[in-house]
C-alpha atoms as a PDB file:
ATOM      1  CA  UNK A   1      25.510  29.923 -55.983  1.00  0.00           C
ATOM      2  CA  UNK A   2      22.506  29.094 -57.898  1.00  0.00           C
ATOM      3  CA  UNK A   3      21.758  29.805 -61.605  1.00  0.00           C
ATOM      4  CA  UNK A   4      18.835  28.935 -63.937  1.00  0.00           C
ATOM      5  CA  UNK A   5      17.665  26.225 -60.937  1.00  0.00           C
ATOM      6  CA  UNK A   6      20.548  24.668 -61.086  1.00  0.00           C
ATOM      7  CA  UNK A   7      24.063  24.043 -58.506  1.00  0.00           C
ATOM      8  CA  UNK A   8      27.632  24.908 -59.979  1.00  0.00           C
ATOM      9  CA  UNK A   9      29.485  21.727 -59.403  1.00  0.00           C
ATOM     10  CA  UNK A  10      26.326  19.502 -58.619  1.00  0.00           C
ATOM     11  CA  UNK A  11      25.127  20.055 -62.369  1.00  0.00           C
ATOM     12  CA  UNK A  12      21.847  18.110 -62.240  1.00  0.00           C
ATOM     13  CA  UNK A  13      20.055  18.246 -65.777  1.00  0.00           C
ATOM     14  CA  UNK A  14      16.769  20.328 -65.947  1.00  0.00           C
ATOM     15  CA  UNK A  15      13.854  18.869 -67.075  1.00  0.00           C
ATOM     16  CA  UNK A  16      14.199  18.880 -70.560  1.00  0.00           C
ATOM     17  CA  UNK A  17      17.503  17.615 -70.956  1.00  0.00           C
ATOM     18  CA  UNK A  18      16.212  14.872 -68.255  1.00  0.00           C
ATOM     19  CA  UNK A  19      13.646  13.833 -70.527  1.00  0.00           C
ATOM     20  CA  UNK A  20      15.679  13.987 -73.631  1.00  0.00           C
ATOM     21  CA  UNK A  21      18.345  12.143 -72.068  1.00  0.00           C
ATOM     22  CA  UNK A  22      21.047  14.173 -72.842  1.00  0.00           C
ATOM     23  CA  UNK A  23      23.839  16.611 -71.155  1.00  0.00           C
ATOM     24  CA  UNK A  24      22.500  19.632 -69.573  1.00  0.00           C
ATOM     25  CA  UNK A  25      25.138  21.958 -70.798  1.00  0.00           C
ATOM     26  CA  UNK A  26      25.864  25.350 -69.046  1.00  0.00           C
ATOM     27  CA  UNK A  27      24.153  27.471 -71.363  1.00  0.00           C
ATOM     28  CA  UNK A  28      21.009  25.450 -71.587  1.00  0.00           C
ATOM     29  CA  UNK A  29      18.023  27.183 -73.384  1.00  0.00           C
ATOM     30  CA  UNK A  30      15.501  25.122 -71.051  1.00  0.00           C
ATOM     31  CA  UNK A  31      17.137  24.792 -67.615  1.00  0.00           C
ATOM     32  CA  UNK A  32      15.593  28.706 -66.248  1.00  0.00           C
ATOM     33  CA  UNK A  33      12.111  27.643 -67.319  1.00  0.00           C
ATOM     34  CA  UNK A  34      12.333  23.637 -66.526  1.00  0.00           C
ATOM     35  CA  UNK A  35      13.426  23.015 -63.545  1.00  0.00           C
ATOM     36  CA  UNK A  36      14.257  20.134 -62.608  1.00  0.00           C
ATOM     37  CA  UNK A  37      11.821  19.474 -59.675  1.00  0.00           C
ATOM     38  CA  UNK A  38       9.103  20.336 -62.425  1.00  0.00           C
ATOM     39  CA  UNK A  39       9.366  17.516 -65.293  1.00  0.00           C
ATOM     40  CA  UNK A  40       5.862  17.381 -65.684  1.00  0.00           C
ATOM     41  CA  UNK A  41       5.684  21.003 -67.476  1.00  0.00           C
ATOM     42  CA  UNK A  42       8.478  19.874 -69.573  1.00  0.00           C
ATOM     43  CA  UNK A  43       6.936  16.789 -70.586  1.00  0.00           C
ATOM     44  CA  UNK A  44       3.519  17.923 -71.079  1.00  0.00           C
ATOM     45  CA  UNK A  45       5.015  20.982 -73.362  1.00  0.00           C
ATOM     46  CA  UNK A  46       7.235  18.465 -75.350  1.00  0.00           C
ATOM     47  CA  UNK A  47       4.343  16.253 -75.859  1.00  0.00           C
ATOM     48  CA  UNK A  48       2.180  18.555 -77.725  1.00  0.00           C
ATOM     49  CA  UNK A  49       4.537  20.964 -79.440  1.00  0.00           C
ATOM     50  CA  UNK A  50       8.128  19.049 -79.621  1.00  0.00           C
ATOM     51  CA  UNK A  51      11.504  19.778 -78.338  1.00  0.00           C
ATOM     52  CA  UNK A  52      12.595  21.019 -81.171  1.00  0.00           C
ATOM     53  CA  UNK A  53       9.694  23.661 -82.121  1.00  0.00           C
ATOM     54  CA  UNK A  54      10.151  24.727 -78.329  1.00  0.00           C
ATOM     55  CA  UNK A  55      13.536  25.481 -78.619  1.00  0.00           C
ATOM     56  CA  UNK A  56      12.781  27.313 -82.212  1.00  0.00           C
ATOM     57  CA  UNK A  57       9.863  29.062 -80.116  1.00  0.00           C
ATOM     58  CA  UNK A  58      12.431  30.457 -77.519  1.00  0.00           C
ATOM     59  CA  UNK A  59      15.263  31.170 -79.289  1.00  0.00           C
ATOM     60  CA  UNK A  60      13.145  33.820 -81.837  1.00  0.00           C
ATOM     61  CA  UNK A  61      12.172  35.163 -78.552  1.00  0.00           C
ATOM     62  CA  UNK A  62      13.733  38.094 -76.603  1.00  0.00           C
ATOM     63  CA  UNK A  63      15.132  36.844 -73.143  1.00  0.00           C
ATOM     64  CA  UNK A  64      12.218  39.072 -71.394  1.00  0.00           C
ATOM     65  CA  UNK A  65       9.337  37.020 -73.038  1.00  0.00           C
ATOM     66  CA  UNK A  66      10.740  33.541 -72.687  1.00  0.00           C
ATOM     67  CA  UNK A  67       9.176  33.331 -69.187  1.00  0.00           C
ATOM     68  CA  UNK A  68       5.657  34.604 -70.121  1.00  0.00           C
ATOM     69  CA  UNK A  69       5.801  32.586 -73.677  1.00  0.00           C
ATOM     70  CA  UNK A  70       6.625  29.114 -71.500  1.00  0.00           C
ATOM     71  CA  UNK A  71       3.845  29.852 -69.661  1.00  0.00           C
ATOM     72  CA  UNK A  72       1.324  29.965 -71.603  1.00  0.00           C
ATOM     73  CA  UNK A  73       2.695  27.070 -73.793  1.00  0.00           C
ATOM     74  CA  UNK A  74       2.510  24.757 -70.590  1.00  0.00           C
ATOM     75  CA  UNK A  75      -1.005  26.047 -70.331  1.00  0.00           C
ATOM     76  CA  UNK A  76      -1.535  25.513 -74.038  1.00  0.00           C
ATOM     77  CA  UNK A  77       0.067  21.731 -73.412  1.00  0.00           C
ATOM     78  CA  UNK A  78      -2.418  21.108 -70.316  1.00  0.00           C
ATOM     79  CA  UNK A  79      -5.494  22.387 -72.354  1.00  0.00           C
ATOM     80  CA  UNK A  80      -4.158  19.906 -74.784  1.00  0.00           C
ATOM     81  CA  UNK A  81      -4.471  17.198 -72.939  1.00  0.00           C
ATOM     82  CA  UNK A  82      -7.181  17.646 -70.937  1.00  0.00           C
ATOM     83  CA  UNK A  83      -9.000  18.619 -74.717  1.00  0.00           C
ATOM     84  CA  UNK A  84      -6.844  17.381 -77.914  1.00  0.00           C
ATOM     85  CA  UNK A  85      -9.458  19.279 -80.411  1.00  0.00           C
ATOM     86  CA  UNK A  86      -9.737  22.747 -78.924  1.00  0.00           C
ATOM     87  CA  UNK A  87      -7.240  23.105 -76.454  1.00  0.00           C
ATOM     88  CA  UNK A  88      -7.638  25.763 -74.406  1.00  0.00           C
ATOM     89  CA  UNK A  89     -10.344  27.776 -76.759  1.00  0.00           C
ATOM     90  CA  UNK A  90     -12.400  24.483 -75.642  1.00  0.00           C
ATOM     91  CA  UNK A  91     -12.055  26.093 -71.744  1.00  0.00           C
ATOM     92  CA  UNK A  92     -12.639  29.265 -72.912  1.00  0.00           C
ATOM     93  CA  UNK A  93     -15.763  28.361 -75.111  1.00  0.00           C
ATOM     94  CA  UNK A  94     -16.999  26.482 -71.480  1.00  0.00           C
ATOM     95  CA  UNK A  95     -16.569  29.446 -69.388  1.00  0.00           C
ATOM     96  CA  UNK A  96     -18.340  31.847 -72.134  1.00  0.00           C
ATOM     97  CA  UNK A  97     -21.136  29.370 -71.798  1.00  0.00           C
ATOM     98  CA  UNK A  98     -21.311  29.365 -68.138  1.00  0.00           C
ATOM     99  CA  UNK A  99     -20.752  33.231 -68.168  1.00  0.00           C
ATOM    100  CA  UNK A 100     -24.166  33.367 -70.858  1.00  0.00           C
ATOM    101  CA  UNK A 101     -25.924  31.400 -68.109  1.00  0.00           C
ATOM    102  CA  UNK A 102     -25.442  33.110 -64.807  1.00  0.00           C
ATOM    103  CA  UNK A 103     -26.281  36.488 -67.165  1.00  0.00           C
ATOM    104  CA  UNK A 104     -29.497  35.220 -67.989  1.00  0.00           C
ATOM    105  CA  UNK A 105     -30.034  33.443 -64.461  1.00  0.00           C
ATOM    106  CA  UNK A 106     -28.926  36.992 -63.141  1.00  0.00           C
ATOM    107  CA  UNK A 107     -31.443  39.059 -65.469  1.00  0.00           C
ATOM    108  CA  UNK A 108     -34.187  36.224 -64.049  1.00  0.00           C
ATOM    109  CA  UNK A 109     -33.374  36.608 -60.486  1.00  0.00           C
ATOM    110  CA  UNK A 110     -33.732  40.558 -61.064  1.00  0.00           C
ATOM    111  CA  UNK A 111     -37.083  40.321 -62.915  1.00  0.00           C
ATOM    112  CA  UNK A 112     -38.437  38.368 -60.087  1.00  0.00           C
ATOM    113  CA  UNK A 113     -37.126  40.638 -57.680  1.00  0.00           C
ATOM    114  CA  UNK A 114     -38.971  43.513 -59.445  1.00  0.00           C
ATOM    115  CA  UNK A 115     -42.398  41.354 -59.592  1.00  0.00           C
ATOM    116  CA  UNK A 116     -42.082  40.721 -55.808  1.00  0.00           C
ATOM    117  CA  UNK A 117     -41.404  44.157 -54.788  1.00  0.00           C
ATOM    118  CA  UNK A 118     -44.429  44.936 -57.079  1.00  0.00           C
ATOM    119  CA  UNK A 119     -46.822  42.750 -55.104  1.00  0.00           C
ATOM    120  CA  UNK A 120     -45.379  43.069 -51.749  1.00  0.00           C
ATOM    121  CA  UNK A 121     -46.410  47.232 -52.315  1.00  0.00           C
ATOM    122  CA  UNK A 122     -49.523  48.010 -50.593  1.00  0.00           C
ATOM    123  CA  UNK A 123     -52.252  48.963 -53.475  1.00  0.00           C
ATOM    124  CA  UNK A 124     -55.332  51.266 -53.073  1.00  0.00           C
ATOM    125  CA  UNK A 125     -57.653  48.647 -52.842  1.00  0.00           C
ATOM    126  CA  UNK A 126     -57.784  46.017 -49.758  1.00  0.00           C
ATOM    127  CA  UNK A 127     -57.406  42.916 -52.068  1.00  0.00           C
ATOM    128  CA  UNK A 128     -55.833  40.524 -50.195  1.00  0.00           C
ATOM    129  CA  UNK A 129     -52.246  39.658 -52.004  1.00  0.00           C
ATOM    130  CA  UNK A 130     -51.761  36.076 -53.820  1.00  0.00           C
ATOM    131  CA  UNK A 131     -49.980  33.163 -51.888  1.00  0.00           C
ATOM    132  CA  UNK A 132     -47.921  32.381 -54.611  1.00  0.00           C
ATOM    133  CA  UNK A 133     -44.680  33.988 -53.592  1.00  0.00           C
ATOM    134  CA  UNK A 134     -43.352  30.877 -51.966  1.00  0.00           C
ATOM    135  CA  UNK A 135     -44.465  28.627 -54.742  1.00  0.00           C
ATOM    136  CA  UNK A 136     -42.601  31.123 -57.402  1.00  0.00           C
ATOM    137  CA  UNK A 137     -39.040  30.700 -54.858  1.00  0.00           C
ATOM    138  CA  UNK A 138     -39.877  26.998 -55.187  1.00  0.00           C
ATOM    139  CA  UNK A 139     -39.728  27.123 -58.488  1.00  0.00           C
ATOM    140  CA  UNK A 140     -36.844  29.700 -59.075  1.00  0.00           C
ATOM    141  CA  UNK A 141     -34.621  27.281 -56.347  1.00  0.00           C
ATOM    142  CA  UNK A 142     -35.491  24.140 -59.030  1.00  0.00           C
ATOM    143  CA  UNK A 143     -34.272  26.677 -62.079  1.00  0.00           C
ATOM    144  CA  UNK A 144     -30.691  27.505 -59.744  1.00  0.00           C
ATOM    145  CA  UNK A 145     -29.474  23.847 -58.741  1.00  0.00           C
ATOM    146  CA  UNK A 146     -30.610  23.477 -62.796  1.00  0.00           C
ATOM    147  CA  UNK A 147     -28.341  26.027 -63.737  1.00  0.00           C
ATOM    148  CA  UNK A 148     -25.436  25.103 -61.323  1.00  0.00           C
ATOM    149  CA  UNK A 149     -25.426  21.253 -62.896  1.00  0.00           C
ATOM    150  CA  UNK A 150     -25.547  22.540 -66.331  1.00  0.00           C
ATOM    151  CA  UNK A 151     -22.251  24.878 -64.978  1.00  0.00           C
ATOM    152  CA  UNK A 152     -20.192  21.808 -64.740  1.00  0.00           C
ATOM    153  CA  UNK A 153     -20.867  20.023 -67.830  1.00  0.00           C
ATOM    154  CA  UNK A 154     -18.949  21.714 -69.818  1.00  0.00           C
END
């Protein structure tokens, strides 16, 4: 029978008490949310907010949250460390940027769509059209792989 990850009888520590080096009692706050085949959430988590101010964090929390509020604390921790300044804001600041960019590199591709249509329209007078369609694609391909490097910069 298994409960919280862990074996009756086999009693293998969770994560947390793994990394803290210490009994994994029966009752355990962290063994249903660090598993023991997962130490890396634990020790990314205890790295950035503490053992201690995790275990504050769950206890203060109904039982129906804890999973949802570990969660987003090991996403929190991974922000963290991938940013130690902004965290996850950082990633969503980034994606706001490259959201702001493919809006305007939308609105562009639509203008130019409009302008095209707009000269490709046969007019009341036999001009002949201009031959600068494919030098305006040229240009609007050089503006895309511009965008897309700028996309992954963040």
């Amino acid at each position: 029978m298994k409960e919280g990850g862990r074996k009756h009888g086999a009693m293998s520590p969770c994560a947390a008490c793994k990394l803290l080096r210490r009994r994994c009692a029966q009752d355990c706050l962290f063994a249903p949310y660090f598993p023991a085949d997962e130490p890396h959430k634990f020790a990314s988590v205890h790295k950035v907010f503490g053992a201690s101010n995790v275990n504050k964090m769950l206890q203060e929390l109904p039982e129906e949250q804890r999973s949802d509020a570990v969660s987003s604390m090991v996403y929190e921790a991974n922000a963290r460390m991938r940013d130690p300044v902004y965290g996850c804001v950082g990633a969503i600041s980034c994606l706001q940027q490259q959201v702001d960019v493919l809006q305007t590199q939308l609105a562009l591709a639509q203008a130019e769509l409009v302008h095209i249509r707009n000269h490709n329209q046969p007019s009341s007078s036999s001009s002949t059209q201009p031959q600068s369609s494919s030098h305006d694609a040229k240009s609007s391909l050089f503006a895309v792989d511009n965008v897309t490097e700028s996309l992954w910069s963040c």
